[in-house]
N, C-alpha and C. Protein backbone atom coordinates (compact mmCIF):
# COMPACT_ATOMS: atom_id res chain seq x y z
N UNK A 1 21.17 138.81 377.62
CA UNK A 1 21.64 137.48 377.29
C UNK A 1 22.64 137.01 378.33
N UNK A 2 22.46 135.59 378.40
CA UNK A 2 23.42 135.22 379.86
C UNK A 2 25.23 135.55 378.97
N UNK A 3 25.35 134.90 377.82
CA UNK A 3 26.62 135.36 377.89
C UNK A 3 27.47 134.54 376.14
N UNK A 4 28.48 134.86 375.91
CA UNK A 4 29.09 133.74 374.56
C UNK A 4 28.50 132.70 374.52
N UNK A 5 28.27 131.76 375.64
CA UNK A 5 27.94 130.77 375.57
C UNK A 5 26.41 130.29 375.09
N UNK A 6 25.85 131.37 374.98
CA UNK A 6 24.09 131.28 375.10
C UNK A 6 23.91 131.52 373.51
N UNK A 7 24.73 132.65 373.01
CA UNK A 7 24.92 133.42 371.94
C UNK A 7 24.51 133.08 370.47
N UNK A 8 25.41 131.94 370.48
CA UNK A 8 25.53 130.87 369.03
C UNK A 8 23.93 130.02 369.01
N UNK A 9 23.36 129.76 370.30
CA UNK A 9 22.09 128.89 370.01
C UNK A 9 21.03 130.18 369.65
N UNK A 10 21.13 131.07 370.34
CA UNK A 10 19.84 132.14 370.48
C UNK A 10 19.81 132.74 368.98
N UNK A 11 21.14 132.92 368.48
CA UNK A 11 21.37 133.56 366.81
C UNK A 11 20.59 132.09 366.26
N UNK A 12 20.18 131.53 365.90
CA UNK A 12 20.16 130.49 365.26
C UNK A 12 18.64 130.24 365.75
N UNK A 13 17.74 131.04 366.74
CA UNK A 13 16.55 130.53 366.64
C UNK A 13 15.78 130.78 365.87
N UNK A 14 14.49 130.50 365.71
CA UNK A 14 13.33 131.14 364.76
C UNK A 14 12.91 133.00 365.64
N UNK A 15 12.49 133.36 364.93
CA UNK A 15 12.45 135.00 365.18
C UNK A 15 11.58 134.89 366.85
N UNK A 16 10.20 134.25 366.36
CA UNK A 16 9.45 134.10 366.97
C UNK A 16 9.91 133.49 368.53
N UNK A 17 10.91 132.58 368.62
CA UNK A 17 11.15 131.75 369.38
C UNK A 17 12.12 132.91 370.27
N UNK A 18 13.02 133.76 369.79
CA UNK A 18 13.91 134.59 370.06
C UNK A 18 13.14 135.51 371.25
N UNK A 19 11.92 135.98 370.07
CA UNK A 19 11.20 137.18 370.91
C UNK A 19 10.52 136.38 372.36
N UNK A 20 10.58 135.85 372.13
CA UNK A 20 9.37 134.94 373.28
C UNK A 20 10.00 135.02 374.56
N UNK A 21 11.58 134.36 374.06
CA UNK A 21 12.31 134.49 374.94
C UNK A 21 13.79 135.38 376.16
N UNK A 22 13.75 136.21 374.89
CA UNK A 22 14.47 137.08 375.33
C UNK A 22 13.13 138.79 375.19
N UNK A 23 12.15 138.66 374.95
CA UNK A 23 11.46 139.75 374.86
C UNK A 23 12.21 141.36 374.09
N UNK A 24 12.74 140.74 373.07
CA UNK A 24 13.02 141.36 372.14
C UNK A 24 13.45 141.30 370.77
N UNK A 25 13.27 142.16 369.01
CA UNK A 25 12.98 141.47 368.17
C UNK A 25 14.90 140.77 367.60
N UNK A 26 14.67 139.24 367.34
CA UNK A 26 16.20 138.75 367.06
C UNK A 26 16.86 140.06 366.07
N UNK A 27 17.90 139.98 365.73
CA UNK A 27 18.38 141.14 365.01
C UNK A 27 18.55 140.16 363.59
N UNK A 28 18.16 140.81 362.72
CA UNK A 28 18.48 140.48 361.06
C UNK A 28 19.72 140.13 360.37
N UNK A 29 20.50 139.22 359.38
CA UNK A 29 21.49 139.33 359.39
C UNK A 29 22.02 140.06 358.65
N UNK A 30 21.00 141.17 358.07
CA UNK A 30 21.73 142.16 357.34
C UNK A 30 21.38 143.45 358.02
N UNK A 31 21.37 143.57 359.64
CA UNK A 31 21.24 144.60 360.46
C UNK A 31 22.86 145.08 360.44
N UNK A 32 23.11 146.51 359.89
CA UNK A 32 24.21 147.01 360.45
C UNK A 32 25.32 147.10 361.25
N UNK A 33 24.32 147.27 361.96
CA UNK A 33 25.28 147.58 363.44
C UNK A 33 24.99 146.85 364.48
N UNK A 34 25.61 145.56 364.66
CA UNK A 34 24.93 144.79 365.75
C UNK A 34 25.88 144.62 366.49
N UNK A 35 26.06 145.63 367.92
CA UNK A 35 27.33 145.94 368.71
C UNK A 35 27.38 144.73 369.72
N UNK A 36 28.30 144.00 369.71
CA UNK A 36 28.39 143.77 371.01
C UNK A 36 29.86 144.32 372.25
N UNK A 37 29.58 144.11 373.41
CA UNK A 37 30.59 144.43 374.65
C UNK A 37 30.84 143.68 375.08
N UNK A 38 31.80 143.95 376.37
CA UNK A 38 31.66 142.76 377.50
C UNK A 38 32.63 144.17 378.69
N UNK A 39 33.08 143.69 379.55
CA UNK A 39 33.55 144.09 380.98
C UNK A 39 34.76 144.97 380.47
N UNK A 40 35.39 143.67 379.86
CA UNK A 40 37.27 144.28 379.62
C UNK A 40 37.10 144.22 378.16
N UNK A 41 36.70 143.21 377.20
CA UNK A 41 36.72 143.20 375.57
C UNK A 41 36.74 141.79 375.36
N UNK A 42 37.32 141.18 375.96
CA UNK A 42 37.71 138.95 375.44
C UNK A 42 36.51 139.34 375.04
N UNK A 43 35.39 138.62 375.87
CA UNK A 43 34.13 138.21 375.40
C UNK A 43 33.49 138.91 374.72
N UNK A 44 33.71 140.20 374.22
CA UNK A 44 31.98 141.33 373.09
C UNK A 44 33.24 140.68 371.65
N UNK A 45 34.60 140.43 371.82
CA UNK A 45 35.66 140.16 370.54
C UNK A 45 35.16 138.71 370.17
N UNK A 46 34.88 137.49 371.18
CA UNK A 46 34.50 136.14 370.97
C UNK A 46 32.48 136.28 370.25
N UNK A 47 32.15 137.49 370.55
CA UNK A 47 30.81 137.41 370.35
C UNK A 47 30.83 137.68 368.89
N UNK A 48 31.88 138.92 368.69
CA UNK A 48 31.35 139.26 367.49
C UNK A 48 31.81 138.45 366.37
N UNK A 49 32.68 137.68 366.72
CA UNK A 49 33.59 137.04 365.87
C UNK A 49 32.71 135.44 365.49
N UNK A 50 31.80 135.25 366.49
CA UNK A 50 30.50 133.77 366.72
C UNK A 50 29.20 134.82 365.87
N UNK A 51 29.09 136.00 365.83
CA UNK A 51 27.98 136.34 365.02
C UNK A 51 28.31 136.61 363.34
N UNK A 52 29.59 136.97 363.32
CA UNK A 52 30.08 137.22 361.97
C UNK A 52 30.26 135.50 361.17
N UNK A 53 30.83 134.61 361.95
CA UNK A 53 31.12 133.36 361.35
C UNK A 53 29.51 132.80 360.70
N UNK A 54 28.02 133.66 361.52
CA UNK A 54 26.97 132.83 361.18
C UNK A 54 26.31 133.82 360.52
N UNK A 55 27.29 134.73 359.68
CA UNK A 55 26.29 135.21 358.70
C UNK A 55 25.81 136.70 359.17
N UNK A 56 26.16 137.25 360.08
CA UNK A 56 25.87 138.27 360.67
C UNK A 56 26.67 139.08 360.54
N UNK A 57 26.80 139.65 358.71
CA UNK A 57 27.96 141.04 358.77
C UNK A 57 28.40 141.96 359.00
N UNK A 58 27.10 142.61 359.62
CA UNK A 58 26.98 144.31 360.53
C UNK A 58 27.71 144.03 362.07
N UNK A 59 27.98 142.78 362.65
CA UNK A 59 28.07 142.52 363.59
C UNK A 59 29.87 142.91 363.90
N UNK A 60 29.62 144.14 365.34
CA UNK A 60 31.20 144.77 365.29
C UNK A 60 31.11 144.51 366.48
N UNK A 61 32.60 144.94 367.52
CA UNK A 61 32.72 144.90 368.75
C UNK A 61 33.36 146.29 369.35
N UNK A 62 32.38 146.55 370.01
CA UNK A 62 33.28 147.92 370.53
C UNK A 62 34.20 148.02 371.67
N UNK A 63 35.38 148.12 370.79
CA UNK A 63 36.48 147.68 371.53
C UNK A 63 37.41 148.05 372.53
N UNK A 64 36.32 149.47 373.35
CA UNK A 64 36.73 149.96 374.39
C UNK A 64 36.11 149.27 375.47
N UNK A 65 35.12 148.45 375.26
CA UNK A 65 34.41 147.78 376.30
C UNK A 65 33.81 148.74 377.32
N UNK A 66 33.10 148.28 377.82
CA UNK A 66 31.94 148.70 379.13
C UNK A 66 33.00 149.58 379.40
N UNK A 67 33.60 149.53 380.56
CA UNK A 67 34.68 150.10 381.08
C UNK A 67 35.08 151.41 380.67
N UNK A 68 35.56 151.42 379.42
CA UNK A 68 35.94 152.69 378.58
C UNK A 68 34.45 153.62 378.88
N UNK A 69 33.82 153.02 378.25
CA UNK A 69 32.52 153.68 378.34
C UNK A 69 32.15 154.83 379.35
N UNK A 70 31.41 153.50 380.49
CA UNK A 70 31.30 154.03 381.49
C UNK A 70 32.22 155.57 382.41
N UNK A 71 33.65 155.28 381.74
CA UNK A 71 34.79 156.32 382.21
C UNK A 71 34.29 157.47 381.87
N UNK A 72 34.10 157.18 380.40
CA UNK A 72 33.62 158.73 379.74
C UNK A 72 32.31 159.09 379.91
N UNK A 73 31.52 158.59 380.26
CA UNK A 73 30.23 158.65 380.55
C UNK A 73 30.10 158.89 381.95
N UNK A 74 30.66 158.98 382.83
CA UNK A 74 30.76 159.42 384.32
C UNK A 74 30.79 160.25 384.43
């Protein structure tokens, strides 16, 4: 996904329309665990907080971001 900004329209498409375009299935809004990231944290915190407002309650942010990750994963 290009980014927050893309986020709020793509949650909000028809399933069909989702898959077409991002070539993968939209996530449900009673999917669990619907992680998002970003670099440092602002943006996966603005994502999850735009997926939770639309109904999307599994939707968390992992709040070590990429970064953290990648550290421990190196």
């Amino acid at each position: 996904m290009a980014g927050v900004s893309e986020l709020e329209s793509a949650l909000q498409m028809e399933p069909a329309a989702f898959q077409a375009l991002y070539s993968a299935e939209k996530p449900k809004l009673q999917d669990e665990n619907l992680i998002f990231f970003c670099q440092m944290g602002r943006r996966g915190l603005q994502a999850t907080q735009l997926a939770q407002g639309l109904g999307y309650t599994g939707a968390r942010n992992f709040a070590g971001a990429y970064r953290e990750w990648s550290q421990k994963e190196g």
